[in-house]
Protein backbone atom coordinates (compact mmCIF):
# COMPACT_ATOMS: atom_id res chain seq x y z
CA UNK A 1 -130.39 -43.72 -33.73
CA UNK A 2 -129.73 -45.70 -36.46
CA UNK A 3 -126.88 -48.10 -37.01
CA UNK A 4 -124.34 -44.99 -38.83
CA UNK A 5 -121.02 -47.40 -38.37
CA UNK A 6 -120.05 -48.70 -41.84
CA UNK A 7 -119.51 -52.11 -41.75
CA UNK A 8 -115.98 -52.34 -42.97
CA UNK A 9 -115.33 -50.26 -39.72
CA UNK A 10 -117.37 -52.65 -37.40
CA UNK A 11 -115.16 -55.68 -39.07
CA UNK A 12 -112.05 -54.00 -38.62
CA UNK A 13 -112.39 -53.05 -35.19
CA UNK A 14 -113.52 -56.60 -34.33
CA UNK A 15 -110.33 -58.13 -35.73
CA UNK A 16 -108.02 -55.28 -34.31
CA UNK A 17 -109.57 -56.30 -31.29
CA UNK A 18 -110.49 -60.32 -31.22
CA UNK A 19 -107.72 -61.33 -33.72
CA UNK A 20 -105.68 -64.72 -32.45
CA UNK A 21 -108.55 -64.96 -29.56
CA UNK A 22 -111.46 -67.68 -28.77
CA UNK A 23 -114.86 -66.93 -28.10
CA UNK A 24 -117.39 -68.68 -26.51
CA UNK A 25 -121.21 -67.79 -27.87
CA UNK A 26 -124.03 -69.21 -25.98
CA UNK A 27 -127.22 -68.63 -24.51
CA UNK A 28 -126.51 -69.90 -20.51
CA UNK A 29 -124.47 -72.36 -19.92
CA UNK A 30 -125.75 -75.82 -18.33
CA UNK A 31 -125.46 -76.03 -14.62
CA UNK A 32 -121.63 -76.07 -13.51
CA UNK A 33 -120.40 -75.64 -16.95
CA UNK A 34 -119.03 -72.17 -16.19
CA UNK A 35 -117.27 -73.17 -13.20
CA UNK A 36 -115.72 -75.93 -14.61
CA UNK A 37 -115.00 -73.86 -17.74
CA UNK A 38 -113.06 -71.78 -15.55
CA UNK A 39 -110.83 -74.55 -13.72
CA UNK A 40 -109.02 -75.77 -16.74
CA UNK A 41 -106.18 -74.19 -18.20
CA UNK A 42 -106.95 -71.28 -19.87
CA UNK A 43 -110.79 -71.49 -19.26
CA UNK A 44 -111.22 -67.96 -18.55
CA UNK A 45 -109.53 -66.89 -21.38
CA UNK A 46 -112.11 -67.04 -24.04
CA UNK A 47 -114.31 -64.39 -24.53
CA UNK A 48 -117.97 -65.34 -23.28
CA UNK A 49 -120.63 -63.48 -25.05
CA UNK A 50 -124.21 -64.39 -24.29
CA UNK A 51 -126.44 -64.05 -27.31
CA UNK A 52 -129.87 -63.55 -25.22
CA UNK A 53 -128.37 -60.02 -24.64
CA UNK A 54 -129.93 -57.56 -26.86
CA UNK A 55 -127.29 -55.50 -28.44
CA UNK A 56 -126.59 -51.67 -28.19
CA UNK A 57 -127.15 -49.05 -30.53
CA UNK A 58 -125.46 -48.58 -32.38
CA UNK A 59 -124.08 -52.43 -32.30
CA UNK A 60 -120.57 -52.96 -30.93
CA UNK A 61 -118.23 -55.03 -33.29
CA UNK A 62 -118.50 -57.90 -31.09
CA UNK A 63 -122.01 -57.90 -31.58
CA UNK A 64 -122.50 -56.82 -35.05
CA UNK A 65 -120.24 -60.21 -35.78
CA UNK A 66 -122.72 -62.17 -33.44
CA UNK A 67 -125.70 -61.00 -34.38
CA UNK A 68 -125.19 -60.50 -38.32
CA UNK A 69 -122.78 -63.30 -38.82
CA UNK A 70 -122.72 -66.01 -36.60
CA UNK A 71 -126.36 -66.37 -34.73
CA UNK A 72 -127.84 -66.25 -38.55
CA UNK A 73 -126.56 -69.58 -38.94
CA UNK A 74 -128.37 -71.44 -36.13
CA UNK A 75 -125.50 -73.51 -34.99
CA UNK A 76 -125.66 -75.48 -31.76
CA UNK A 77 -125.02 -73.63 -29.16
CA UNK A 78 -122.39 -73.05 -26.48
CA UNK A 79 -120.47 -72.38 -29.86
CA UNK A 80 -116.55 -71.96 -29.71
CA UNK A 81 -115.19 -69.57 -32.06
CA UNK A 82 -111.73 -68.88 -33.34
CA UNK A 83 -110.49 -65.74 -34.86
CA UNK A 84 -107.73 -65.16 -37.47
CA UNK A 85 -107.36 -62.49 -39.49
CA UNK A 86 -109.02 -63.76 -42.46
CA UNK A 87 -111.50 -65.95 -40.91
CA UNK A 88 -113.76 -66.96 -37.84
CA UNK A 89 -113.83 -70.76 -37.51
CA UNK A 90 -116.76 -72.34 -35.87
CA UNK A 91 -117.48 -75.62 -33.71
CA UNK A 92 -120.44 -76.01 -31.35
CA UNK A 93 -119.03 -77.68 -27.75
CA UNK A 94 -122.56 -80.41 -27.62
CA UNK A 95 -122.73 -84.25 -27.81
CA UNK A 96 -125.58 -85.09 -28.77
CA UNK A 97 -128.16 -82.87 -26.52
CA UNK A 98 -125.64 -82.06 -23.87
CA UNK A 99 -122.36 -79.99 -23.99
CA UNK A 100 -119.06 -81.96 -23.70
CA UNK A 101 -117.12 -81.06 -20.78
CA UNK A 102 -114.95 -77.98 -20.93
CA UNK A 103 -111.91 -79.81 -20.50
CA UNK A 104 -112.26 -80.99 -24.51
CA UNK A 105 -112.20 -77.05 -25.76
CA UNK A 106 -108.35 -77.23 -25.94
CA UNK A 107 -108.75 -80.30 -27.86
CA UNK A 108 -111.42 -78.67 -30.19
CA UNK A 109 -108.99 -75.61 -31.06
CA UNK A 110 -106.54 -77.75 -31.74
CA UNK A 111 -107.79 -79.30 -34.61
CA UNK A 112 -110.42 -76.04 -35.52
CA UNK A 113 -108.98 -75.30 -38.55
CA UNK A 114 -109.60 -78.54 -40.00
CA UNK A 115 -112.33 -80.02 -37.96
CA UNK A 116 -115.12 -76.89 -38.28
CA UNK A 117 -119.07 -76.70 -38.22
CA UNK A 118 -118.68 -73.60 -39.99
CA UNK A 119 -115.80 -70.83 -41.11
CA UNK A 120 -116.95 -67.54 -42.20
CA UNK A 121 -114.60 -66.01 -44.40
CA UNK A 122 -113.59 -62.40 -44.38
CA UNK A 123 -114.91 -60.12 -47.00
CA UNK A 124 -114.99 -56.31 -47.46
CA UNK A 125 -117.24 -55.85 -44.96
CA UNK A 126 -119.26 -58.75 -44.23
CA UNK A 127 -118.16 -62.86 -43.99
CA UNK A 128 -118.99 -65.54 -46.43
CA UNK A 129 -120.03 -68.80 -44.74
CA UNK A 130 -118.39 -71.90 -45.77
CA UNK A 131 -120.06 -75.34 -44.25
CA UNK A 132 -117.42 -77.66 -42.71
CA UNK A 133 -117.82 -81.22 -40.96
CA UNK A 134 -121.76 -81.97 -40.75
CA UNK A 135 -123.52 -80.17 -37.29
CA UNK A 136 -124.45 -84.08 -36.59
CA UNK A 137 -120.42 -84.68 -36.30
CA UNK A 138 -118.68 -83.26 -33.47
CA UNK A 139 -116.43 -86.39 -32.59
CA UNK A 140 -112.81 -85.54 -30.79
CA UNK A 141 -109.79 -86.80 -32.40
CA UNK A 142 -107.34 -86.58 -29.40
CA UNK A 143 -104.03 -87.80 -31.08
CA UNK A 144 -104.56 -84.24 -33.98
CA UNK A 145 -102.12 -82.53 -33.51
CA UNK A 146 -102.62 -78.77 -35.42
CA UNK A 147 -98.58 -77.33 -34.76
């Protein structure tokens, strides 16, 4: 059966749904990572979608964003992911070759909006990416503060 959603519908449902939340996109996590995801505040809060899942059809927002928008860019991966309304801002959770410990997510949100690897912006639709801070650069600046 082909895909017969529209994809104004797909992107509507997914912000109806994921608006205001944080998702995590990866493919595994390293060994403990999940555990200790899940020990700091509100680790087990963000959505976790694993992108070596092939999707259903037809595609479920969630994936139709994942698989359309975001794994088409070939960012780092585990890759946080904030929603707003108008936009889906982007950060990949590595140092170097390794991912940071989970305890500096809360750290990376706060600053997201500013301090991004990628933001897609909403269209009718579809999203428009817009490059942020170089994939090289994923530095923590602990004393942002994004009230």
């Amino acid at each position: 059966m082909p895909n017969s959603i529209p994809h104004l519908l797909l992107q509507e449902q997914f912000i109806n749904r994921f608006d205001g939340c944080t998702l995590i996109v990866h493919r595994g996590f390293p060994d403990q990572y999940f555990k200790e995801l899940l020990e700091q505040p509100g680790g087990g809060g963000h959505f976790r979608i694993d992108a070596r899942i092939p999707p259903s059809t037809p595609p479920t927002p969630i994936e139709w964003v994942v698989l359309h928008h975001i794994i088409p860019l070939d960012l780092p991966m585990p890759l946080l992911v904030k929603v707003d309304p108008d936009s889906l801002y982007m950060r990949h959770l590595l140092h170097g070759e390794h991912a940071g410990h989970p305890s500096e997510i809360l750290w990376m949100l706060d600053a997201i909006r500013e301090r991004y690897h990628m933001r897609l912006e909403r269209r009718q639709g579809y999203y428009q990416p817009v490059p942020g801070m170089p994939v090289e650069e994923n530095d923590i600046d602990y004393d942002f503060n994004n009230d």
